[in-house]
C-alpha atoms as a PDB file:
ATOM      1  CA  UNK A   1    -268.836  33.690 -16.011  1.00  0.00           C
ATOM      2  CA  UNK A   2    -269.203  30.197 -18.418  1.00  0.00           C
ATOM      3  CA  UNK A   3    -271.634  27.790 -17.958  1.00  0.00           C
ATOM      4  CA  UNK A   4    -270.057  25.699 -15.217  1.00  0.00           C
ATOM      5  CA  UNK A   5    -270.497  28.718 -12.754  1.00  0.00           C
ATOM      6  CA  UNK A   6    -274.001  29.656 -14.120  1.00  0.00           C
ATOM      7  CA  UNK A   7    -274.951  26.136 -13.501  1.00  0.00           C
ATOM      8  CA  UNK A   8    -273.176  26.044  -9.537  1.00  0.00           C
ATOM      9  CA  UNK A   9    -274.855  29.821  -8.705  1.00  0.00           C
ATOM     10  CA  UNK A  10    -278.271  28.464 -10.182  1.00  0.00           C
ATOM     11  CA  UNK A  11    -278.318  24.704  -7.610  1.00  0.00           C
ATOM     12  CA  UNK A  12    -276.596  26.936  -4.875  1.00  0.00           C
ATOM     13  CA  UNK A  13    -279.602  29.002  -5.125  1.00  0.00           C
ATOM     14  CA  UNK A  14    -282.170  26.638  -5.539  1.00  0.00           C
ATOM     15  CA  UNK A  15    -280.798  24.453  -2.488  1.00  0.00           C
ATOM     16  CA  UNK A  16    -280.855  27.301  -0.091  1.00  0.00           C
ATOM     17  CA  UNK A  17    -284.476  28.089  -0.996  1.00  0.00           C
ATOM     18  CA  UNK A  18    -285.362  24.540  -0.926  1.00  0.00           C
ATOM     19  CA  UNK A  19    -284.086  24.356   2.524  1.00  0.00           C
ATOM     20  CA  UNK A  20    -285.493  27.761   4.014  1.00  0.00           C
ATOM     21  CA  UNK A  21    -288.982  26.772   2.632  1.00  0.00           C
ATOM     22  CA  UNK A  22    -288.385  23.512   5.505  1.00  0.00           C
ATOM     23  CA  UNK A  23    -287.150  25.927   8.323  1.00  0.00           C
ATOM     24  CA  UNK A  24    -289.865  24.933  10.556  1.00  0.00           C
ATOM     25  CA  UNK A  25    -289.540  21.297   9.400  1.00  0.00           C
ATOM     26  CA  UNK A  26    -286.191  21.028  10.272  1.00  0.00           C
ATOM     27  CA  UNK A  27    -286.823  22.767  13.592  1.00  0.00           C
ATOM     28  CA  UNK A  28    -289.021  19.990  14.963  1.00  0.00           C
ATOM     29  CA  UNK A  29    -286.538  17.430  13.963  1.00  0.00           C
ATOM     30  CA  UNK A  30    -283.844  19.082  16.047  1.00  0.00           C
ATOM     31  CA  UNK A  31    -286.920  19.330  18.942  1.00  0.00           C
ATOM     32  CA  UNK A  32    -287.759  16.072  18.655  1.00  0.00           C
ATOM     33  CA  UNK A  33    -283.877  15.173  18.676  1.00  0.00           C
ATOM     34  CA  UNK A  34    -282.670  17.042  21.971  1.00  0.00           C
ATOM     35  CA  UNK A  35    -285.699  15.812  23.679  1.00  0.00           C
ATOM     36  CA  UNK A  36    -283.772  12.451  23.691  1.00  0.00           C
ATOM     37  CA  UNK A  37    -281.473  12.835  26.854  1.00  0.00           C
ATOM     38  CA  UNK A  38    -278.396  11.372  25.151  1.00  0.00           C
ATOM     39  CA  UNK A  39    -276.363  12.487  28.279  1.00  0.00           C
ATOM     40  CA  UNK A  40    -272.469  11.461  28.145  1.00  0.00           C
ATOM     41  CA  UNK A  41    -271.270  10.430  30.331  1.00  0.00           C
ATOM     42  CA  UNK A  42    -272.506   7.645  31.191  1.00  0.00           C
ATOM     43  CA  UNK A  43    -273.911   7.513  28.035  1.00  0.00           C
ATOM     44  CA  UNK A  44    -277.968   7.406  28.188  1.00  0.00           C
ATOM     45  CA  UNK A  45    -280.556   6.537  25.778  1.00  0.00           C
ATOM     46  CA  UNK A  46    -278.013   5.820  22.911  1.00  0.00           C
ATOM     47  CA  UNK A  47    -280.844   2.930  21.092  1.00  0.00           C
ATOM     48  CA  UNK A  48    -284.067   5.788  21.031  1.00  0.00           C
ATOM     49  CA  UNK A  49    -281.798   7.872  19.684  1.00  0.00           C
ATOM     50  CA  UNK A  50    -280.433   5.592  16.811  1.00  0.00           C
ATOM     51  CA  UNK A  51    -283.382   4.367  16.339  1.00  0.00           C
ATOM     52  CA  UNK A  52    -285.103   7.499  16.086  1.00  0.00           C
ATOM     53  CA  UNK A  53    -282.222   8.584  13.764  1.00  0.00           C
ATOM     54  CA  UNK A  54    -282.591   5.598  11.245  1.00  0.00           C
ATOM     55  CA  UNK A  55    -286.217   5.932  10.885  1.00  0.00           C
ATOM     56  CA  UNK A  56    -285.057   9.786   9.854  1.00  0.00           C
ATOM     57  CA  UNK A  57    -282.468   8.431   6.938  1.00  0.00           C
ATOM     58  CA  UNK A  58    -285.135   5.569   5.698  1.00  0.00           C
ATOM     59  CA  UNK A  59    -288.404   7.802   5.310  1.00  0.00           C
ATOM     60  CA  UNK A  60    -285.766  10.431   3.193  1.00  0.00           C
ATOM     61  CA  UNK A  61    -284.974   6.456   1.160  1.00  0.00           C
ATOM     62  CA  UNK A  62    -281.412   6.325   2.205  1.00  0.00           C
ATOM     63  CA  UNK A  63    -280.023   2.948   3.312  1.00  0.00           C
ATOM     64  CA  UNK A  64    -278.332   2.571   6.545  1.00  0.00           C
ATOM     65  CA  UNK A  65    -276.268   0.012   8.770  1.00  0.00           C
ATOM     66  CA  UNK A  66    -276.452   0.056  12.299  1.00  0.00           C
ATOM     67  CA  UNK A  67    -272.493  -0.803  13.668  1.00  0.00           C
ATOM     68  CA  UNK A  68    -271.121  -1.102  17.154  1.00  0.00           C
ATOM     69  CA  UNK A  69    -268.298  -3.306  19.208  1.00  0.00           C
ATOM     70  CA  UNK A  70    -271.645  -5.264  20.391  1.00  0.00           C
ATOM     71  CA  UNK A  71    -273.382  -4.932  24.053  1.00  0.00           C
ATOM     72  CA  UNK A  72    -270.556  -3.327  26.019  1.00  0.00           C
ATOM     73  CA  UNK A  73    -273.007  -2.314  28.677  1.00  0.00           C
ATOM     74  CA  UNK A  74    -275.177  -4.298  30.859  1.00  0.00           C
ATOM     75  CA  UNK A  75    -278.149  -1.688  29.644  1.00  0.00           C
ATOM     76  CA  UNK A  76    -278.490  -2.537  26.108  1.00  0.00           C
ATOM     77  CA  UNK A  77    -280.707   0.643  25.595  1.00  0.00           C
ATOM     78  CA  UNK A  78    -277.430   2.580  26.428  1.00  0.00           C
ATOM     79  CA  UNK A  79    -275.345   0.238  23.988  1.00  0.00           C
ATOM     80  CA  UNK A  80    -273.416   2.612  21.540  1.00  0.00           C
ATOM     81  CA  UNK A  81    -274.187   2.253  17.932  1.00  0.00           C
ATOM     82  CA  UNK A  82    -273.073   4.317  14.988  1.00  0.00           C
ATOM     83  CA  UNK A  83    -274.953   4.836  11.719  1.00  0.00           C
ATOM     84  CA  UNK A  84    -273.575   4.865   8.350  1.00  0.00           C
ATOM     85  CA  UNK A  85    -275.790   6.150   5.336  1.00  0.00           C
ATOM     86  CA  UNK A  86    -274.834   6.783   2.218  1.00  0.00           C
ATOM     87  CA  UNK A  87    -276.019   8.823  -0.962  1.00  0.00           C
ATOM     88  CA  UNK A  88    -275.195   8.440  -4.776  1.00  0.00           C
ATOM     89  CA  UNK A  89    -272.981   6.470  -6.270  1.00  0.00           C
ATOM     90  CA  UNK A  90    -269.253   6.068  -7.381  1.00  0.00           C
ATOM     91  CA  UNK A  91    -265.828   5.552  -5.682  1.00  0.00           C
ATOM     92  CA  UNK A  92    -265.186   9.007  -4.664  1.00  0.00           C
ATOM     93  CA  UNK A  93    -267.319  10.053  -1.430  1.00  0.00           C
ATOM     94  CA  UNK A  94    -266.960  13.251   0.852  1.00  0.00           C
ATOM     95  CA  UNK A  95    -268.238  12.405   4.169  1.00  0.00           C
ATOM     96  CA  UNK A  96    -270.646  14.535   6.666  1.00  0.00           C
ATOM     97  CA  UNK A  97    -269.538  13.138  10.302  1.00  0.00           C
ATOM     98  CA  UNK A  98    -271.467  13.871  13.595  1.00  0.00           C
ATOM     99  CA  UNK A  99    -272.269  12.852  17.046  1.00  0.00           C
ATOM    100  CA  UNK A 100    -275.224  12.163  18.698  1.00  0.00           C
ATOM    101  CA  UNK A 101    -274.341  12.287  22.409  1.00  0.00           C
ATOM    102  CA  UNK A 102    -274.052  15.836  24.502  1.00  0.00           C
ATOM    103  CA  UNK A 103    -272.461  16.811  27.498  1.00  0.00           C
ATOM    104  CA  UNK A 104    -274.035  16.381  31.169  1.00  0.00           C
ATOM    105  CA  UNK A 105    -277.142  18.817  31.828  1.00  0.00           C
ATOM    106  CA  UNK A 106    -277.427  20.657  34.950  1.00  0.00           C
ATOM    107  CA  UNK A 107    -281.540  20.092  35.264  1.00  0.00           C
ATOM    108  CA  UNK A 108    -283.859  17.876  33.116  1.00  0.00           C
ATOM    109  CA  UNK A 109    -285.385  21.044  32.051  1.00  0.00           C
ATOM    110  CA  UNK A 110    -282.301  21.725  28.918  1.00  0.00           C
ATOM    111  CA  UNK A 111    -283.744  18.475  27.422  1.00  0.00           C
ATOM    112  CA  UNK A 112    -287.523  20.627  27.064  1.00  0.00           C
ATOM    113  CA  UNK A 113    -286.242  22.684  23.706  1.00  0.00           C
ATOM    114  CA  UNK A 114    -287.446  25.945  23.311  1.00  0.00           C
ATOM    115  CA  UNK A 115    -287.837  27.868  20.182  1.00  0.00           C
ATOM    116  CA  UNK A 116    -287.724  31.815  19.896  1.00  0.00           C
ATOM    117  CA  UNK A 117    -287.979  33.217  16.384  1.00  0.00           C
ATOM    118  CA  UNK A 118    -285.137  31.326  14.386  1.00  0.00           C
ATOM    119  CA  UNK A 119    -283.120  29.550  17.387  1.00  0.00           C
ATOM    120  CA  UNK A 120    -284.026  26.458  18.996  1.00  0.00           C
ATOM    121  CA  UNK A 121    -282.845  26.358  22.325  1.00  0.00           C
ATOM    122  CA  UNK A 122    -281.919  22.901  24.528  1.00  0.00           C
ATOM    123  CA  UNK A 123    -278.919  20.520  25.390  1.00  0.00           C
ATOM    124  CA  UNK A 124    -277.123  19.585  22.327  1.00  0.00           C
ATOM    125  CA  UNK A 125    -278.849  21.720  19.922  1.00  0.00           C
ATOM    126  CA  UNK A 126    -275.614  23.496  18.916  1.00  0.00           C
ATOM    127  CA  UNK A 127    -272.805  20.599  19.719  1.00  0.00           C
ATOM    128  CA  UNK A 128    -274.097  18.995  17.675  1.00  0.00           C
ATOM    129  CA  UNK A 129    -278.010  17.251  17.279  1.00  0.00           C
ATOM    130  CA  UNK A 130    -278.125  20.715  15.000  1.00  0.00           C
ATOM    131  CA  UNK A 131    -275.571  20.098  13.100  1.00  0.00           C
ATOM    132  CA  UNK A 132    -277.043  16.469  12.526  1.00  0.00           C
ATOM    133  CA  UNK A 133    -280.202  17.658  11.159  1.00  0.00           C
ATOM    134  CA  UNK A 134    -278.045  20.203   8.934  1.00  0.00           C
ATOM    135  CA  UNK A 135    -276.148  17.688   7.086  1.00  0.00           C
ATOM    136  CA  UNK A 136    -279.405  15.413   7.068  1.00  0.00           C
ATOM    137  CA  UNK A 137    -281.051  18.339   5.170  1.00  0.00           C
ATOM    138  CA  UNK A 138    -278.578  18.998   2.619  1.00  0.00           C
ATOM    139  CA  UNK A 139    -278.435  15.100   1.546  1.00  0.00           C
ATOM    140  CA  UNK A 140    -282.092  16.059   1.194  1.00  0.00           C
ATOM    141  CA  UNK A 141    -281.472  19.067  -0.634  1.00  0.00           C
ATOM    142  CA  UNK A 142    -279.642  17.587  -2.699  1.00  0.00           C
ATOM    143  CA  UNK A 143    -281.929  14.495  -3.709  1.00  0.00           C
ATOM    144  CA  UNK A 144    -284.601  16.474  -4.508  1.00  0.00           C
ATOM    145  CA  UNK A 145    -282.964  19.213  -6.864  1.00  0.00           C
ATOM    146  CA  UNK A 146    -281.149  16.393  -8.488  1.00  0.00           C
ATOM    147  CA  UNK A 147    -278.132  17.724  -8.741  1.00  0.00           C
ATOM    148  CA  UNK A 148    -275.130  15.309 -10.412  1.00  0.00           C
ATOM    149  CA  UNK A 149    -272.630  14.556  -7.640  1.00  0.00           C
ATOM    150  CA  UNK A 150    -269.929  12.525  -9.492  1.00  0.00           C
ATOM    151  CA  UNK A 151    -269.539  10.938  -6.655  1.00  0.00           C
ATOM    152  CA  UNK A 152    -271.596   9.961  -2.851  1.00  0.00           C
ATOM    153  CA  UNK A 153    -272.048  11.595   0.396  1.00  0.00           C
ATOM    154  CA  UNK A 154    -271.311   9.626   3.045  1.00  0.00           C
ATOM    155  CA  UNK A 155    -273.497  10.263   6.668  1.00  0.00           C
ATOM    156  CA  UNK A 156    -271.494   8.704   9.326  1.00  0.00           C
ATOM    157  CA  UNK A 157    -273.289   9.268  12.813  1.00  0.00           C
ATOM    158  CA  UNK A 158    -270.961   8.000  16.116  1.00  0.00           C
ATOM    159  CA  UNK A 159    -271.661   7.850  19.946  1.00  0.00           C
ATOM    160  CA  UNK A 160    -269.661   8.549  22.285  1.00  0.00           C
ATOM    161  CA  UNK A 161    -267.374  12.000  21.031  1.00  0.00           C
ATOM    162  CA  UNK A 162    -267.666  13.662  24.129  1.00  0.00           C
ATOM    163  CA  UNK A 163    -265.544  10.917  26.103  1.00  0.00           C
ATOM    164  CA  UNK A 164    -263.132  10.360  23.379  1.00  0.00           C
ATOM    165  CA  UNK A 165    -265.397   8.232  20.772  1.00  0.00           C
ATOM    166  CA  UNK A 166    -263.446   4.773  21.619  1.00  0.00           C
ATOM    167  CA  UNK A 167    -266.693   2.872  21.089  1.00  0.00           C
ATOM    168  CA  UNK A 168    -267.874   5.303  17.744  1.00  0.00           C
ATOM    169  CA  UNK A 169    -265.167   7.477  15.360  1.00  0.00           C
ATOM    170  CA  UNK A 170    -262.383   4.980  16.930  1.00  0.00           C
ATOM    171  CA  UNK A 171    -264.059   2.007  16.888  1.00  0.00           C
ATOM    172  CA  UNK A 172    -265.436   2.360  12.913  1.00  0.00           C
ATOM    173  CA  UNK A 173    -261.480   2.999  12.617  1.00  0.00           C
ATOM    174  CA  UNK A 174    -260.596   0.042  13.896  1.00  0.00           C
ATOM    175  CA  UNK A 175    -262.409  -1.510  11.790  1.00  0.00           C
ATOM    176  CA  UNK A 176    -261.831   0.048   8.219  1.00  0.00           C
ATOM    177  CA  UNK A 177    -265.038   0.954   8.353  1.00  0.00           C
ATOM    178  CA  UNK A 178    -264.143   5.156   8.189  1.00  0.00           C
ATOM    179  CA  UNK A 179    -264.143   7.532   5.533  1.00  0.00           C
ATOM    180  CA  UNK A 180    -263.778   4.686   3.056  1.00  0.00           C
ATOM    181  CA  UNK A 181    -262.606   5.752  -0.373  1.00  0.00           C
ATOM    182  CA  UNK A 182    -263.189   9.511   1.106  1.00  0.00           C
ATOM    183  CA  UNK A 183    -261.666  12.543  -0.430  1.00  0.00           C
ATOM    184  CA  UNK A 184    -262.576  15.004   2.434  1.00  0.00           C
ATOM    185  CA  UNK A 185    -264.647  14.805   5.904  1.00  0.00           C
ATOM    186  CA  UNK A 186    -267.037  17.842   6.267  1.00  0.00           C
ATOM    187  CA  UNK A 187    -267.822  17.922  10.407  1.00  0.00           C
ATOM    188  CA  UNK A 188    -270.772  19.897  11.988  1.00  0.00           C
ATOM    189  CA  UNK A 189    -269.437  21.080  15.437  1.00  0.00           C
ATOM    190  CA  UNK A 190    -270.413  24.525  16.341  1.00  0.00           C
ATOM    191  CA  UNK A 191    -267.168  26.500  15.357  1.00  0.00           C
ATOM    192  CA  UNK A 192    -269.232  30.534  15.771  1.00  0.00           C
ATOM    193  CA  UNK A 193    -270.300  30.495  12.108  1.00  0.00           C
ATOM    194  CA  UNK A 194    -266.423  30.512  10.805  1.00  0.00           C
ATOM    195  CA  UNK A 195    -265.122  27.724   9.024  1.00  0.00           C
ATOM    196  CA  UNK A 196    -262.985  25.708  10.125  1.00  0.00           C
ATOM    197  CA  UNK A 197    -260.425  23.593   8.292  1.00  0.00           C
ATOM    198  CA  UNK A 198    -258.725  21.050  11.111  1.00  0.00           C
ATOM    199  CA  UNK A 199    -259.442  19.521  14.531  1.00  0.00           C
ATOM    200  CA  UNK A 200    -257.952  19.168  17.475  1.00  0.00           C
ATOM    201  CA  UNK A 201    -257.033  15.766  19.419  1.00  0.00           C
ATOM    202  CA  UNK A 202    -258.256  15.028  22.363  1.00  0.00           C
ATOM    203  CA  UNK A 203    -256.631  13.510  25.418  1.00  0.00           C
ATOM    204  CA  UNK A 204    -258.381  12.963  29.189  1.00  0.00           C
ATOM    205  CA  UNK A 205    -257.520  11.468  32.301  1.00  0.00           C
ATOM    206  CA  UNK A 206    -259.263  11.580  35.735  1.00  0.00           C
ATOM    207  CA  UNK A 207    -256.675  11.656  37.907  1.00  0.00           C
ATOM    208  CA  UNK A 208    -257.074   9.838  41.542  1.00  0.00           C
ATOM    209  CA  UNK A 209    -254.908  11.032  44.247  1.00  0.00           C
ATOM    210  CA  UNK A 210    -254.934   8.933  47.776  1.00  0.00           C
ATOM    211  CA  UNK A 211    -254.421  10.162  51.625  1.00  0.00           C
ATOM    212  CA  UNK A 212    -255.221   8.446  55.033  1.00  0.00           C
ATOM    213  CA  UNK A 213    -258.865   9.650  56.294  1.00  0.00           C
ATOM    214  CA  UNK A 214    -259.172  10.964  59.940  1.00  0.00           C
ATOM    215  CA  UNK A 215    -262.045  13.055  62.018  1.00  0.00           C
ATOM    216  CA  UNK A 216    -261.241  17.003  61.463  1.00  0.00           C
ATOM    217  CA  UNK A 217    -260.263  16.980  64.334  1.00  0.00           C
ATOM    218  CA  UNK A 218    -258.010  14.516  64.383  1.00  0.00           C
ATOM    219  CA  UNK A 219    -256.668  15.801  61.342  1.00  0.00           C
ATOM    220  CA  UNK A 220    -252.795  14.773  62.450  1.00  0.00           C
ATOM    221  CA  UNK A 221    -253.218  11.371  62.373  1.00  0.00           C
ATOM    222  CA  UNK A 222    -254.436  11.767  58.788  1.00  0.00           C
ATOM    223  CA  UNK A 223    -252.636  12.342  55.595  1.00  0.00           C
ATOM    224  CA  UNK A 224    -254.518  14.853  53.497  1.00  0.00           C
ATOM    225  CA  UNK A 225    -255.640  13.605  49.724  1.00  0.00           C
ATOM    226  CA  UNK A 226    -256.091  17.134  48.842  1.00  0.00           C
ATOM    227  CA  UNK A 227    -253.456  19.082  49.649  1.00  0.00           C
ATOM    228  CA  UNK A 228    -251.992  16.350  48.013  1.00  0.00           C
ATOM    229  CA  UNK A 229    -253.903  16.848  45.014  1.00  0.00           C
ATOM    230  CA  UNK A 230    -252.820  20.039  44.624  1.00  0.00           C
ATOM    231  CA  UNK A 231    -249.185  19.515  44.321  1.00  0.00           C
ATOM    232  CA  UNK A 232    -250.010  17.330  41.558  1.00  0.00           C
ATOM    233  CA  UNK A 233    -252.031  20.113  39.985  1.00  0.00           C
ATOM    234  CA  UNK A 234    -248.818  23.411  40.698  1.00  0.00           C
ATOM    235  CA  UNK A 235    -246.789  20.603  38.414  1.00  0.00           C
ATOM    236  CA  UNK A 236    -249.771  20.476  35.813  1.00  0.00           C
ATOM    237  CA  UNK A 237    -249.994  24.431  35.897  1.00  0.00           C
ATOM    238  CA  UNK A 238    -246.300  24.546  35.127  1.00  0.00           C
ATOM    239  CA  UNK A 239    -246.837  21.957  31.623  1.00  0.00           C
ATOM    240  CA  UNK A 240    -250.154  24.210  30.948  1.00  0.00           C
ATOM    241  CA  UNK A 241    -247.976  27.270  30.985  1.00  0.00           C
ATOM    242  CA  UNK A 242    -246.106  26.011  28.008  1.00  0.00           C
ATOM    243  CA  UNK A 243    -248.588  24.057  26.377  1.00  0.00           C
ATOM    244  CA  UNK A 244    -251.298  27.018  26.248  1.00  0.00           C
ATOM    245  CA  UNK A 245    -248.359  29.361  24.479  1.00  0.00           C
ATOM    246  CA  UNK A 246    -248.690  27.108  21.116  1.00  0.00           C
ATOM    247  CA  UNK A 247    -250.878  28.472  18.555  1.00  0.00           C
ATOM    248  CA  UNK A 248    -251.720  26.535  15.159  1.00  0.00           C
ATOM    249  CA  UNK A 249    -251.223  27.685  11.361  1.00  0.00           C
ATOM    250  CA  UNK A 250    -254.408  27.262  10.596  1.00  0.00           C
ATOM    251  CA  UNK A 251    -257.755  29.269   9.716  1.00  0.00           C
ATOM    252  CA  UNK A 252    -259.210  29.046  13.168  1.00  0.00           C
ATOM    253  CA  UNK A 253    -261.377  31.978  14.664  1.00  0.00           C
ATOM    254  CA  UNK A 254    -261.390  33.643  17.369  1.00  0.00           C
ATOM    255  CA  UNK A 255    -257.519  34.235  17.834  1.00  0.00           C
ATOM    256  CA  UNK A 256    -258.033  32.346  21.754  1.00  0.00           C
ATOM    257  CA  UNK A 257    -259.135  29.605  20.224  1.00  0.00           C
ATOM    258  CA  UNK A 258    -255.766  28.623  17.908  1.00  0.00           C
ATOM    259  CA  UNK A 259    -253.979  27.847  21.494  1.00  0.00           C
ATOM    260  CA  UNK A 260    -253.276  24.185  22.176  1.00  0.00           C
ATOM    261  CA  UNK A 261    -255.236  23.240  25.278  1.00  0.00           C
ATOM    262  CA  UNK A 262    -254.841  21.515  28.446  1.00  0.00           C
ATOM    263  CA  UNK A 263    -257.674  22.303  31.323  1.00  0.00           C
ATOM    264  CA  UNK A 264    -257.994  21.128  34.780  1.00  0.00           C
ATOM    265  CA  UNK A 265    -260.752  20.073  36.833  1.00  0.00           C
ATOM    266  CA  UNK A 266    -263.654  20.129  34.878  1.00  0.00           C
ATOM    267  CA  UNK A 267    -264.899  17.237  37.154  1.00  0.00           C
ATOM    268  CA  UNK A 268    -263.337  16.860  41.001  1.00  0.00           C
ATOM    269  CA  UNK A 269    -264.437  15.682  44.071  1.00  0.00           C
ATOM    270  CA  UNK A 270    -263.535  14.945  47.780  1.00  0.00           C
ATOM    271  CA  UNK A 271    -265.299  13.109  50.789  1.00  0.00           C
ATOM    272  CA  UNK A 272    -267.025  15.148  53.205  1.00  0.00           C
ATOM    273  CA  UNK A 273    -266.454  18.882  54.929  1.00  0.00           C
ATOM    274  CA  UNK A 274    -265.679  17.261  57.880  1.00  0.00           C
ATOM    275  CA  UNK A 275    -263.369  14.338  57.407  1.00  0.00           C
ATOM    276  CA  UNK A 276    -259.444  14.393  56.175  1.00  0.00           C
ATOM    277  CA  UNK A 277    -259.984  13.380  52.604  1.00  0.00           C
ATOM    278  CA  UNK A 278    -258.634   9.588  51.895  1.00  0.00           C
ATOM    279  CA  UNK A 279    -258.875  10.430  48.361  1.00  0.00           C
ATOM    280  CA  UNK A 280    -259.116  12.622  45.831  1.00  0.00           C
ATOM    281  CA  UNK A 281    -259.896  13.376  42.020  1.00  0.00           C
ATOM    282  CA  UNK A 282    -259.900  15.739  39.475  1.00  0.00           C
ATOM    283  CA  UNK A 283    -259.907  15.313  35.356  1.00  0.00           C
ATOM    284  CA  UNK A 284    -257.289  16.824  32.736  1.00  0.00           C
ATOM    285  CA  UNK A 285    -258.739  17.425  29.369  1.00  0.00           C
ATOM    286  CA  UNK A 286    -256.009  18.215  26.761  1.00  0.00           C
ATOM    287  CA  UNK A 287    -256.938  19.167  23.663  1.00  0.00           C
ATOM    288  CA  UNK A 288    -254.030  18.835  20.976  1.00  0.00           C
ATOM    289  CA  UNK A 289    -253.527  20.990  17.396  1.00  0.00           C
ATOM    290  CA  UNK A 290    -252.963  19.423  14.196  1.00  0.00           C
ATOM    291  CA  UNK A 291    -249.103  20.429  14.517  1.00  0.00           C
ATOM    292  CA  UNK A 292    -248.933  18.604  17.766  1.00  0.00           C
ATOM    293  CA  UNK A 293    -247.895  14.634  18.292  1.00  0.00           C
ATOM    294  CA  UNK A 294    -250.479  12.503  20.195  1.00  0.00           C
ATOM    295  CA  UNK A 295    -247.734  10.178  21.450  1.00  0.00           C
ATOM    296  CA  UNK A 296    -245.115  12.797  22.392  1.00  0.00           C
ATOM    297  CA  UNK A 297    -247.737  14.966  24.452  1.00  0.00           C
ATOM    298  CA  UNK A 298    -249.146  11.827  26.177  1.00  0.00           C
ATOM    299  CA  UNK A 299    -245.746  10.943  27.256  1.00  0.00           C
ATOM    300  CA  UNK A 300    -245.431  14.816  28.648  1.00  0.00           C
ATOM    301  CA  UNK A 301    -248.715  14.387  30.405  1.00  0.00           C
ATOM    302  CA  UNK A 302    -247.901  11.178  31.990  1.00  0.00           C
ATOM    303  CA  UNK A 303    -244.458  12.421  33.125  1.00  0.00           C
ATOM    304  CA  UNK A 304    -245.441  15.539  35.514  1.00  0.00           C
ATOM    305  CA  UNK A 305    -247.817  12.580  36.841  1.00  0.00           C
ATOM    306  CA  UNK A 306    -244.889   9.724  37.377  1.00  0.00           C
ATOM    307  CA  UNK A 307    -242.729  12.647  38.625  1.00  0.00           C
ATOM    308  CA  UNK A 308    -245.406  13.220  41.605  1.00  0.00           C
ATOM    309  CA  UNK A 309    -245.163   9.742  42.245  1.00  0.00           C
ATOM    310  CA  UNK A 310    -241.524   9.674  42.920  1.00  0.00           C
ATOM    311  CA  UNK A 311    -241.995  12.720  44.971  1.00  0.00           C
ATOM    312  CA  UNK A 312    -244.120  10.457  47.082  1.00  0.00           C
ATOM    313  CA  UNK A 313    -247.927  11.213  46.456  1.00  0.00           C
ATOM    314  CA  UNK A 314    -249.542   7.842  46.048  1.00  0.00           C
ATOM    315  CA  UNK A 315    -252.194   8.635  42.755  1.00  0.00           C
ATOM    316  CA  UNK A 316    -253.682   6.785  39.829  1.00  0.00           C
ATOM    317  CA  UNK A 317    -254.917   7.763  36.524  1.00  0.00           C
END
């Protein structure tokens, strides 16, 4: 082994016990983290959490800017921000990239983490306020043992990922403002302990499909947004058929989980039991593999949809 190796074996070492020595340190952070309801959508309490999050990066001394496409709610507590930090210095940076918003909870109660031996358990401790205090740690790490980066880690920190980041990871696009002078993005989403070395695209829709309401029983005078709704979804079983047969090339673990994507109805809703439904919804989340192109499966996905219009089901998405 020469003395390039010795020297990565001896700062890999001395990082991981710097960082197990702060288990219950970093524990409290993630506590105090998924106590702050960051719910999306709509998209709640995005300013306590950024602001909770800066105060994080400037008592560890790294400096940060707070970025956004301005007040694009009328709640400016819910505004979304993203956070870019930096450490070291020279042109070359790899970047750490997370998100700071989790999916709807079913009670207030997942926002009351609970620890049990090494696990901390509440919403968004694993996708991905975990992650965020992971990657804040290991800038830490880092700092303290010194070690000579030849280059910076970048901490980028978006809203918004889990309805398609248009106002976080797309916005900072936008604007030139991502992964500048970047060799390599290093992302903390909860992949079962296995590395991971791409990410899917992402693609949703909520799909609105329209009847003619009537009593129950009058339900022959009505035109039934439902039954409707489920023609539209037989032609979206057929494109899911074909879509879910696609695997990708690369490293991903479990085996299921190299499939291309496309799921239905992770949100839908009617009227009421008793009245012909006027309308009807449901969502389409299609999740797309590296090998995949955006444009050409959007135009798929669109398609079934147009071709349910000109069968004659009045819908919208």
């Amino acid at each position: 082994m020469n003395r390039r190796s010795n020297d990565v074996t001896a700062q890999s070492a001395a990082i991981l016990s710097w960082l197990r020595q702060r288990e219950s340190e970093m524990a409290a952070l993630l506590a105090d983290l998924v106590a702050i309801p960051t719910e999306n959508p709509p998209g709640k309490n995005y300013r306590a959490c950024v602001d909770f999050l800066e105060s994080q990066l400037r008592q560890v001394g790294l400096d940060c800017e707070r970025l956004g496409p301005g007040a694009s709610r009328d709640d400016a507590a819910n505004s979304p921000e993203s956070l870019l930090a930096s450490y070291g210095s020279g042109e070359r940076a790899l970047y750490f990239h997370g998100h700071y918003d989790v999916v709807q909870a079913q009670t207030s109660a997942q926002f009351q983490p609970q620890r049990k031996d090494h696990f901390l358990f509440g919403r968004g401790s694993a996708d991905m306020k975990g992650g965020i205090v992971a990657m804040l740690y290991a800038i830490r790490a880092l700092k303290e043992i010194a070690v000579d980066l030849k280059g910076r880690i970048g901490l980028t920190l978006v809203p918004n990922e889990e309805t398609g980041g248009m106002d976080g990871t797309a916005w900072l696009a936008q604007q030139g403002l991502l992964g500048r002078d970047g060799i390599g993005m290093l992302l903390a989403e909860p992949t079962s302990g296995v590395v991971w070395n791409a990410n899917r695209g992402a693609l949703s829709s909520r799909v609105r499909v329209f009847g003619k309401p009537a009593h129950a029983g009058l339900q022959h005078q009505g035109e039934n947004a439902f039954e409707r709704m489920h023609a539209v979804v037989e032609k979206l079983q057929q494109l899911k058929r074909e879509v879910e047969q696609r695997t990708t090339r690369f490293n991903i673990l479990s085996e299921q989980a190299r499939n291309s994507i496309l799921m239905l109805g992770g949100e839908s809703g009617g009227t009421n039991f008793n009245v012909v439904p006027a309308q009807c919804w449901f969502t389409i989340d299609r999740r797309i593999n590296p090998e995949e192109d955006l444009a050409a499966e959007r135009t798929k996905l669109l398609d079934v949809l147009e071709r349910c219009k000109q069968d004659g089901i009045t819908l919208d998405c």
